[in-house]
N, C-alpha and C. Protein backbone atom coordinates (compact mmCIF):
# COMPACT_ATOMS: atom_id res chain seq x y z
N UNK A 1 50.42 49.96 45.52
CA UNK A 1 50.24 49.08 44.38
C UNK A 1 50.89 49.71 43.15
N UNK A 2 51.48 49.03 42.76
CA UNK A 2 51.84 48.60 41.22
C UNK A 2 51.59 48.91 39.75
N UNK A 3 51.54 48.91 38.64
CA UNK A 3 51.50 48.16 37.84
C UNK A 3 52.43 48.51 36.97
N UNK A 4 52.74 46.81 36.43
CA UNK A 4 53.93 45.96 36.02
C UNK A 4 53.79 45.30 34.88
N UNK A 5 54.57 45.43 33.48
CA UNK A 5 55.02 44.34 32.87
C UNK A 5 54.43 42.63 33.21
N UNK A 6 54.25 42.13 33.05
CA UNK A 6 53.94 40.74 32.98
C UNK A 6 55.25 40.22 32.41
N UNK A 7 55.85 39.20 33.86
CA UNK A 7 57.58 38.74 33.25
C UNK A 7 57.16 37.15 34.13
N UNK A 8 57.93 36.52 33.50
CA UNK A 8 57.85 35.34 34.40
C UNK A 8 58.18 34.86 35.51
N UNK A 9 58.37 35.77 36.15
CA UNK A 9 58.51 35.57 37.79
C UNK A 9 56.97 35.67 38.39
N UNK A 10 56.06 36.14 37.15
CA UNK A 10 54.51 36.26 37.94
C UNK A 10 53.70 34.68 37.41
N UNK A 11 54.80 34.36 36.52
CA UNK A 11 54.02 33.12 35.81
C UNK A 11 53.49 32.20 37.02
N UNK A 12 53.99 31.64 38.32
CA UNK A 12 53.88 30.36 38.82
C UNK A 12 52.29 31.10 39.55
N UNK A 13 52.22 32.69 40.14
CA UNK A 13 50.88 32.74 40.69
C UNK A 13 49.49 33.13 40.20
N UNK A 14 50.29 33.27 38.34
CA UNK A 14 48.97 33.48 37.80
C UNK A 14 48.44 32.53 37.44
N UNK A 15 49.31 31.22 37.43
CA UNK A 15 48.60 29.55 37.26
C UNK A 15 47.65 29.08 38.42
N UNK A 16 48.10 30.01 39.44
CA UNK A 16 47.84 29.43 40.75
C UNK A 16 46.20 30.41 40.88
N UNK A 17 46.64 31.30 40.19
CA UNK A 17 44.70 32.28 40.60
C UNK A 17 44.07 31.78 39.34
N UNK A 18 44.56 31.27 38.57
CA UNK A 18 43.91 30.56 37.44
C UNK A 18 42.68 29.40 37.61
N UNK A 19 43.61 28.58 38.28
CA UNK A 19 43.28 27.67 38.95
C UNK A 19 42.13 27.75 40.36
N UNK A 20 42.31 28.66 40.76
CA UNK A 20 41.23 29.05 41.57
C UNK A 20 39.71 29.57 41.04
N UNK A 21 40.12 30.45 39.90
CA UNK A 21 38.91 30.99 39.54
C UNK A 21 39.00 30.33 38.48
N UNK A 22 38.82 28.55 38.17
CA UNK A 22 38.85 27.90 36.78
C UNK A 22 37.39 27.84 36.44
N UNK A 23 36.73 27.63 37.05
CA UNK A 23 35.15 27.82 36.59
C UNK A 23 34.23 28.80 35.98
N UNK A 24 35.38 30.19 36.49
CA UNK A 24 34.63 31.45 35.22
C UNK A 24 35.71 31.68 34.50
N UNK A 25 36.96 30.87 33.91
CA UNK A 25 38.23 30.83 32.79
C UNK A 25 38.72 29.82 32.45
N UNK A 26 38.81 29.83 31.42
CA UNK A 26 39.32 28.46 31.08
C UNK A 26 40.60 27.79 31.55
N UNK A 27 40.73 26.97 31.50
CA UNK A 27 41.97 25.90 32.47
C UNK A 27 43.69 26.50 31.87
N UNK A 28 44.30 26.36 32.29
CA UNK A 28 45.80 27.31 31.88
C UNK A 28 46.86 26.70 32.62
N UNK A 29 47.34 25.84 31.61
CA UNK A 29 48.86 25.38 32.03
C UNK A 29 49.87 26.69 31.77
N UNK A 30 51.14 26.00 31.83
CA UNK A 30 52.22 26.76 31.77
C UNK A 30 52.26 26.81 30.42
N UNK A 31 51.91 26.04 29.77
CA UNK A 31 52.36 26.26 28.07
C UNK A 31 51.27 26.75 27.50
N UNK A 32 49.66 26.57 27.66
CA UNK A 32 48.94 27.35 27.13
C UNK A 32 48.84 29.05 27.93
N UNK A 33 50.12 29.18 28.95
CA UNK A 33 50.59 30.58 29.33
C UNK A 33 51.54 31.19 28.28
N UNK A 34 52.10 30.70 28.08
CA UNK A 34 53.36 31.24 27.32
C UNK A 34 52.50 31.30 26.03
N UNK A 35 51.82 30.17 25.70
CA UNK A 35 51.09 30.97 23.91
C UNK A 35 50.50 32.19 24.13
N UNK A 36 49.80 31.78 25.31
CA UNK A 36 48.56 33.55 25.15
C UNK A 36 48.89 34.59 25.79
N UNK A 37 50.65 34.72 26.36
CA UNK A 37 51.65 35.63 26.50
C UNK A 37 52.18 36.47 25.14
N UNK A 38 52.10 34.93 24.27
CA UNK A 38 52.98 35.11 22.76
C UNK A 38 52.20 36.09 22.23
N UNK A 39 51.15 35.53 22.11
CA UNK A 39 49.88 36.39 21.48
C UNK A 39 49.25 37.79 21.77
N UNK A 40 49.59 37.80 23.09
CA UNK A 40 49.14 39.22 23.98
C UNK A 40 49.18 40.69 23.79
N UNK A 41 49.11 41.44 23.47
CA UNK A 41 49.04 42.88 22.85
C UNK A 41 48.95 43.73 23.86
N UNK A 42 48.94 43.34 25.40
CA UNK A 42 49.06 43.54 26.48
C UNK A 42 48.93 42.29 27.46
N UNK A 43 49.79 42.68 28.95
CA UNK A 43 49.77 41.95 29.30
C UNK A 43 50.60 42.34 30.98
N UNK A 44 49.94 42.62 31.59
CA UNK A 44 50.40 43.71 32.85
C UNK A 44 49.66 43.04 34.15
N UNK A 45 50.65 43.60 35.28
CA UNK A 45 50.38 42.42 36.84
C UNK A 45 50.08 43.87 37.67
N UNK A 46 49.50 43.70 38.58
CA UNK A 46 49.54 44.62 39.66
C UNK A 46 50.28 44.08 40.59
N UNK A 47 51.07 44.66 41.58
CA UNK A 47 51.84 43.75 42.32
C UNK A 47 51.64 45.03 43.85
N UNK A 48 52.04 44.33 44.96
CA UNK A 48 52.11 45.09 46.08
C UNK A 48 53.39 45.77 46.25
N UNK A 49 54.07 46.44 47.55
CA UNK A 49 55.13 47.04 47.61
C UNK A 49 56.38 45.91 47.74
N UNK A 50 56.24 44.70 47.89
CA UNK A 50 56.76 43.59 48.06
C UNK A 50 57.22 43.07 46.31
N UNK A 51 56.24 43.27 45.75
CA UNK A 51 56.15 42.49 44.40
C UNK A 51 55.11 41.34 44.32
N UNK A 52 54.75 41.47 45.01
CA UNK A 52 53.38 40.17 45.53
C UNK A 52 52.16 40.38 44.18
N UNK A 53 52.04 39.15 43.77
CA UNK A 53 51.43 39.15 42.49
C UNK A 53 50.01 39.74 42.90
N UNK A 54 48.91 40.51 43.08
CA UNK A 54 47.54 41.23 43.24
C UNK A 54 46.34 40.62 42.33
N UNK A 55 47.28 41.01 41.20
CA UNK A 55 46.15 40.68 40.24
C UNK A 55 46.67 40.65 38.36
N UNK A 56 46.09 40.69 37.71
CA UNK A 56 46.70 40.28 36.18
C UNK A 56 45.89 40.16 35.02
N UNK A 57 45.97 40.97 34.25
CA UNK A 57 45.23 41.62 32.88
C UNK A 57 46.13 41.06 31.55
N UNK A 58 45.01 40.13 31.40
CA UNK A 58 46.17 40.16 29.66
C UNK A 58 44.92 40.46 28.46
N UNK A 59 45.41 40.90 27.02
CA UNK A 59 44.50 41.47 26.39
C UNK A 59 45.12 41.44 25.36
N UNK A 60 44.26 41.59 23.70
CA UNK A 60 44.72 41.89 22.65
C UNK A 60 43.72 42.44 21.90
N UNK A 61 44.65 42.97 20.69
CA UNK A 61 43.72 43.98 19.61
C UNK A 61 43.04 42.97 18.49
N UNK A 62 41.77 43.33 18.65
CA UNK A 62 40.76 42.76 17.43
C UNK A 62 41.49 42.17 16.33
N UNK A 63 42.82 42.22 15.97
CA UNK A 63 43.71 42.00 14.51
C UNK A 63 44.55 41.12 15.24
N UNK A 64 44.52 40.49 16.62
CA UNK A 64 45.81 38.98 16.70
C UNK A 64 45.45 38.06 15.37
N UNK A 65 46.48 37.20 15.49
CA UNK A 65 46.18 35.99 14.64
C UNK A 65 46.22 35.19 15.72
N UNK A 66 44.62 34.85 15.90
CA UNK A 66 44.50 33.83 17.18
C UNK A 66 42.89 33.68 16.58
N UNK A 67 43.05 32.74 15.32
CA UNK A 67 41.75 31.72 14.72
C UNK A 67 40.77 31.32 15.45
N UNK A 68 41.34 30.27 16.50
CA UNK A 68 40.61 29.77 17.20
C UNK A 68 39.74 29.98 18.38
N UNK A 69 39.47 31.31 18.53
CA UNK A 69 39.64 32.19 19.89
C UNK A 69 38.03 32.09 20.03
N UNK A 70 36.97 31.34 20.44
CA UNK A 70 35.42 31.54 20.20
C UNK A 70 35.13 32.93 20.76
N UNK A 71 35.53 33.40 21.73
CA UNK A 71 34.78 34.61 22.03
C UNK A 71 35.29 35.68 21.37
N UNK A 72 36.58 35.49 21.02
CA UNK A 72 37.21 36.89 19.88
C UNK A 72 36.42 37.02 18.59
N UNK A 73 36.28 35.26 18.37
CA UNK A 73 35.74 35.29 16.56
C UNK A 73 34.05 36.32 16.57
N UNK A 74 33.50 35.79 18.00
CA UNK A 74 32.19 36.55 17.99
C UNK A 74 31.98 37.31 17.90
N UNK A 75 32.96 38.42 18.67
CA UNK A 75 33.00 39.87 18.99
C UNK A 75 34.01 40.26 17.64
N UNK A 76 34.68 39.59 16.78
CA UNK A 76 34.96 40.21 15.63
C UNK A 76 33.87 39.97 14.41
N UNK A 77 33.03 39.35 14.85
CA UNK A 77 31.65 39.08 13.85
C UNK A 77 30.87 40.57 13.89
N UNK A 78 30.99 41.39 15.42
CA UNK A 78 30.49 42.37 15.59
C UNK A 78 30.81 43.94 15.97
N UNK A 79 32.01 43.68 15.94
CA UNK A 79 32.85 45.17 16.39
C UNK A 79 33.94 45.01 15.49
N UNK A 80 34.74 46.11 14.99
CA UNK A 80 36.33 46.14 14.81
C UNK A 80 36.99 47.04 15.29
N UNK A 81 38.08 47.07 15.19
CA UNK A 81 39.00 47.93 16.08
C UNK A 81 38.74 47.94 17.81
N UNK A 82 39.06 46.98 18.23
CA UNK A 82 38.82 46.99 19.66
C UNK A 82 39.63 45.93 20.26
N UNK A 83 39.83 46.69 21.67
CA UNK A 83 40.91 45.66 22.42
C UNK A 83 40.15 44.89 23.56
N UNK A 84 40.50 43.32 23.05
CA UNK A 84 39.87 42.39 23.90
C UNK A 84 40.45 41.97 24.80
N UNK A 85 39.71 42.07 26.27
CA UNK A 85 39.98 41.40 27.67
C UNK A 85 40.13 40.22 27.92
N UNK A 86 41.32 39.41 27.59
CA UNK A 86 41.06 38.06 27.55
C UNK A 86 40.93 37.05 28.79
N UNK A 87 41.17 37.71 30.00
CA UNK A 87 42.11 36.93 31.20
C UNK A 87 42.39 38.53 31.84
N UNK A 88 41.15 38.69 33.30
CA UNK A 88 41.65 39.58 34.21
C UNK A 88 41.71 38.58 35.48
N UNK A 89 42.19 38.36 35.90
CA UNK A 89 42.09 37.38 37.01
C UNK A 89 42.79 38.84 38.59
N UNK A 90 42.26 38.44 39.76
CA UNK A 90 42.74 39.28 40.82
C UNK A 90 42.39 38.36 42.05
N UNK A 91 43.13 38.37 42.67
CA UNK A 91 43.35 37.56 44.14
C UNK A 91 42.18 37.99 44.68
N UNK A 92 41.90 37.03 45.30
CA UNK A 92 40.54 36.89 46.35
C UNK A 92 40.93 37.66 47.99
N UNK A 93 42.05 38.03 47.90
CA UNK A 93 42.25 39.07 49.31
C UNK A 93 42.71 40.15 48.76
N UNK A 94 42.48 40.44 47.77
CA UNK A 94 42.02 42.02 47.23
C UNK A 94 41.17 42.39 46.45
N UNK A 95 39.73 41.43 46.55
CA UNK A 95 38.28 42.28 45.85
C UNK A 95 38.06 43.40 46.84
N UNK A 96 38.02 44.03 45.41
CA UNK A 96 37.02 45.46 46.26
C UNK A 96 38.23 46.41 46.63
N UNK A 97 39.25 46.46 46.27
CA UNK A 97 40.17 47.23 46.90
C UNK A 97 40.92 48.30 45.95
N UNK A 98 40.22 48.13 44.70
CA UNK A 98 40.44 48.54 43.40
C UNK A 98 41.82 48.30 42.49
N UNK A 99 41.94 46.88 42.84
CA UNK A 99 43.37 46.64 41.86
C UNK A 99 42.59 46.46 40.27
N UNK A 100 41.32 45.69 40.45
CA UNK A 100 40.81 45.50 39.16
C UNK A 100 40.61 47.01 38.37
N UNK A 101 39.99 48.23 38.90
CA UNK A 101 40.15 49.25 38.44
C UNK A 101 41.53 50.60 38.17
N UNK A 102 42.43 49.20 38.86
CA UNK A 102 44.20 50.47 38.11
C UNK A 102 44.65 49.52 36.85
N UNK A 103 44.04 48.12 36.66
CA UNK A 103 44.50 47.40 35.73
C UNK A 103 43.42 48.22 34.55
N UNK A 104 42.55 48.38 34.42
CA UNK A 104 41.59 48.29 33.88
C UNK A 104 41.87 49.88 33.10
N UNK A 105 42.07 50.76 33.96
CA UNK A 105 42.51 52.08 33.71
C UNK A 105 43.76 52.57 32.86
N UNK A 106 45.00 51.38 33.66
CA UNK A 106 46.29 50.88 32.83
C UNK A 106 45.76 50.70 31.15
N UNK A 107 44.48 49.54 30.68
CA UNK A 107 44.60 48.98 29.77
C UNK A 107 44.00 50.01 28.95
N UNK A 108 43.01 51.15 29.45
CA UNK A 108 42.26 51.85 28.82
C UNK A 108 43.39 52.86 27.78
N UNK A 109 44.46 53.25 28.45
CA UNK A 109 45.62 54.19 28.32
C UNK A 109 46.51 53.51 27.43
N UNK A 110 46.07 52.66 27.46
CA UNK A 110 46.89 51.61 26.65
C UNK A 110 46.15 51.71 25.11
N UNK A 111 44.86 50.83 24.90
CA UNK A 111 43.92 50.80 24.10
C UNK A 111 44.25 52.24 23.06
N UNK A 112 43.93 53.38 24.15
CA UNK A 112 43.72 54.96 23.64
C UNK A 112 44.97 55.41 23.03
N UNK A 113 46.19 54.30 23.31
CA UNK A 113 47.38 55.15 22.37
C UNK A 113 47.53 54.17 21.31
N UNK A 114 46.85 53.08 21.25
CA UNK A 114 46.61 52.30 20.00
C UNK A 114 45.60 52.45 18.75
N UNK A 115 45.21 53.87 19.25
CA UNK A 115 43.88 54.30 18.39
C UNK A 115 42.55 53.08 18.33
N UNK A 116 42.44 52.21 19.45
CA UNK A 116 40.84 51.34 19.46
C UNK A 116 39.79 51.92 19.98
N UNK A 117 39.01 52.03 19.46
CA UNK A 117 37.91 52.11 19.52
C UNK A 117 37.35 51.55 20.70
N UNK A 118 37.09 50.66 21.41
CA UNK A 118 36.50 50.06 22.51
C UNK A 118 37.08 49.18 23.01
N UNK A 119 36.97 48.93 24.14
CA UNK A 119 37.54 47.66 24.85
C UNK A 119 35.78 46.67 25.07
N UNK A 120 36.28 45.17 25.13
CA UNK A 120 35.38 44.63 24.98
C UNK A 120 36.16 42.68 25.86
N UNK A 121 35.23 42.60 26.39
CA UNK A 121 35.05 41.43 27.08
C UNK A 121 33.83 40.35 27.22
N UNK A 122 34.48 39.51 27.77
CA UNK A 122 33.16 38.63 28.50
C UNK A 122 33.30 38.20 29.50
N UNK A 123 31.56 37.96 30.53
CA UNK A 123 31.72 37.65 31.81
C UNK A 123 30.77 36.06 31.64
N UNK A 124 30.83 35.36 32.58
CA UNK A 124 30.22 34.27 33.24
C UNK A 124 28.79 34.56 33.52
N UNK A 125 27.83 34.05 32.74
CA UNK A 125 26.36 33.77 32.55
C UNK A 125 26.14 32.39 33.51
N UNK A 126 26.89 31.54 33.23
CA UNK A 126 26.31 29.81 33.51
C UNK A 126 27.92 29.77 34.04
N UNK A 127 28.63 28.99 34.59
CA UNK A 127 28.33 29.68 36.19
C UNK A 127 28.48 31.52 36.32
N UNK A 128 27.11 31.97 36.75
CA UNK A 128 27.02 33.20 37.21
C UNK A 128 28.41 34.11 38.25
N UNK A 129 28.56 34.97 37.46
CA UNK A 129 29.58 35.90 38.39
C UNK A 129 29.22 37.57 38.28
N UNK A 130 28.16 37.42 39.32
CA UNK A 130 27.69 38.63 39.20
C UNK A 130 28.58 40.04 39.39
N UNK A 131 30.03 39.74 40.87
CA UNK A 131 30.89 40.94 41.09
C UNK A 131 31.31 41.24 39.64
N UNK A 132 31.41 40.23 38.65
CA UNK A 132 31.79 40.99 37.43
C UNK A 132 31.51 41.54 36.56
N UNK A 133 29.87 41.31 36.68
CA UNK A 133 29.01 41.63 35.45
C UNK A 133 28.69 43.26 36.36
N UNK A 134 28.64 43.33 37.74
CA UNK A 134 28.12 44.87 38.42
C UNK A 134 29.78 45.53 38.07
N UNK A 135 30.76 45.55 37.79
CA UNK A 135 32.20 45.84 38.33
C UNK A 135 32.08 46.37 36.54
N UNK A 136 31.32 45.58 35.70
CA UNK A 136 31.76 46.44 34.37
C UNK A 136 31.03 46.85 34.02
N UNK A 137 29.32 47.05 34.67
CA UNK A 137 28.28 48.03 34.46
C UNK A 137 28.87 49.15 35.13
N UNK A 138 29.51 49.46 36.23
CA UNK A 138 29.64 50.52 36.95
C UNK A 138 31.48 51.16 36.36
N UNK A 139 31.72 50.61 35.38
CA UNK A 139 33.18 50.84 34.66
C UNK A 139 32.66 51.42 33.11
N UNK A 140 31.60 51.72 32.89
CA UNK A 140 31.10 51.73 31.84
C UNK A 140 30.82 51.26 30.65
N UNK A 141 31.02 49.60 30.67
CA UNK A 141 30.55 48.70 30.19
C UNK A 141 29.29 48.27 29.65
N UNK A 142 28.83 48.31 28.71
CA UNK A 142 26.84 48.22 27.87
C UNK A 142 27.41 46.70 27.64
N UNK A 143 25.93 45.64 27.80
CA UNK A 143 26.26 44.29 27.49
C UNK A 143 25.44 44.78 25.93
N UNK A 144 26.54 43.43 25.08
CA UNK A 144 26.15 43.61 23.98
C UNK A 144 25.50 42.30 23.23
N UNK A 145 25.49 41.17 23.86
CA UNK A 145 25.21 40.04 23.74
C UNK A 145 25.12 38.84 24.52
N UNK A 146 24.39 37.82 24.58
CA UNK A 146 24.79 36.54 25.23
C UNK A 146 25.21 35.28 24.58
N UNK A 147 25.97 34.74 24.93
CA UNK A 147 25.67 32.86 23.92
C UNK A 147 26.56 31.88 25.15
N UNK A 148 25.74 30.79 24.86
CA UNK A 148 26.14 29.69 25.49
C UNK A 148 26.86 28.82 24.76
N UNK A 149 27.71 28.46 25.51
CA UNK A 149 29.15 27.50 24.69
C UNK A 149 28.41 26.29 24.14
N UNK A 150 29.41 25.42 22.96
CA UNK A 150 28.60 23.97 22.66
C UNK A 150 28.30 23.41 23.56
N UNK A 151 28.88 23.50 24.78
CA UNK A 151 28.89 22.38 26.15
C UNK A 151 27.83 22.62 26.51
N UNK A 152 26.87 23.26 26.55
CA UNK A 152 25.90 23.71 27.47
C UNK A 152 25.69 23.91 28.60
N UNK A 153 27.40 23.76 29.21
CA UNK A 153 27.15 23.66 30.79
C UNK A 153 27.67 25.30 31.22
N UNK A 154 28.11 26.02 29.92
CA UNK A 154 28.87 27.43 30.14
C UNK A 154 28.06 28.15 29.53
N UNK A 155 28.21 29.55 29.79
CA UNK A 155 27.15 30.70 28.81
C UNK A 155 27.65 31.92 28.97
N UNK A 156 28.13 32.89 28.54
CA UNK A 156 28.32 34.50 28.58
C UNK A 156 27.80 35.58 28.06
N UNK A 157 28.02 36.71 29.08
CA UNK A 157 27.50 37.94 28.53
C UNK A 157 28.72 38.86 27.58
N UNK A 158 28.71 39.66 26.70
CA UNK A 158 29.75 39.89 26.27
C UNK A 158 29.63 41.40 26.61
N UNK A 159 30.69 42.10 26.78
CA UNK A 159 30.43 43.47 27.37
C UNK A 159 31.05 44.34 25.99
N UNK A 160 31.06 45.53 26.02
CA UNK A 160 31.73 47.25 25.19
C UNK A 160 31.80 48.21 26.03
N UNK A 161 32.84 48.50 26.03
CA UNK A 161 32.67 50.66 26.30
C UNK A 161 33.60 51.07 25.23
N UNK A 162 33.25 51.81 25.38
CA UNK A 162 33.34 52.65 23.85
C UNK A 162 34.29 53.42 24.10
N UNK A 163 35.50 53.81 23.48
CA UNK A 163 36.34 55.20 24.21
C UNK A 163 36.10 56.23 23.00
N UNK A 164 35.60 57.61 23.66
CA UNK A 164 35.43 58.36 23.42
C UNK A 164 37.15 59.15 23.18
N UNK A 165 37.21 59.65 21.90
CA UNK A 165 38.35 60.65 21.91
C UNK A 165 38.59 61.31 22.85
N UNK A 166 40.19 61.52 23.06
CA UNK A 166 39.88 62.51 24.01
C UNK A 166 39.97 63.84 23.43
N UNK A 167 39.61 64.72 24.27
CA UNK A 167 39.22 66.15 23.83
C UNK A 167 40.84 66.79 23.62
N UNK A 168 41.44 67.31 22.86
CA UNK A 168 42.35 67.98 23.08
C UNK A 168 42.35 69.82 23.22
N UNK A 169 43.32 70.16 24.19
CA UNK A 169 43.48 71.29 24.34
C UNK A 169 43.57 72.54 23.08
């Protein structure tokens, strides 16, 4: 395994795992891809020895200009300096195989040369997705909140880990 740049040759199968897991992410054409590409402050694929799309992390720093963002505006109501998980999506014939933890590791290394403070996300409350809520307790993830969307038919937990400086020699 991989990890890769995010180029548009991964665009057609990240619509396609999008679309699969649309019930814990919101719905994602090709053009609301390319905005939250535009917007992205990261944005990296895991791929196999083939190039076979695995899995796909996109993310940005607490300071996008992206207004409308409900779960960013929340978590900037309550943290600053931190890089948000916007969209990890990973193929369903590789849970558990740890692509989610080389993306995740990728973004941390990432975050840490941007000087943020924490990385911070949200998981699926209403519909429940528990592999994700155990996958970022055991990644070192503290939940820091819940809220349910206007719809009432959605709800999330919002996660933090904190990065600790690193120690230098």
């Amino acid at each position: 395994m991989r990890i890769v740049d995010f180029s548009s040759e991964h665009s057609d199968a990240v619509l396609l795992l999008n679309a699969r897991f649309v019930h814990w992410l919101s719905p994602l054409d090709a053009a609301a891809l390319a905005d939250v590409l535009d917007k992205a402050d990261y944005a990296r694929c895991a791929v196999d020895e083939s190039g076979a799309l695995l899995g796909t992390l996109i993310a940005y720093r607490s300071d996008v200009d992206y207004p409308d963002h409900w779960n960013l505006e929340w978590l900037r109501g309550r943290m600053c300096n931190f890089v948000y998980i916007d969209r990890i999506i990973i193929s369903e014939t590789t849970h558990g195989r740890g692509v989610a933890r080389a993306l995740y590791a990728d973004l941390e290394r990432f975050a840490r040369s941007q000087g943020a403070d924490a990385l911070t996300c949200e998981v699926n409350t209403r519909p429940d997705n528990p592999r994700s809520h155990a996958f970022h307790l055991r990644s070192g993830f503290l939940a820091i909140g819940d809220r349910a969307y206007p719809d009432g038919r959605s709800a999330v937990r919002y996660y933090a880990k904190t990065l600790q400086p690193r120690a230098t020699p």
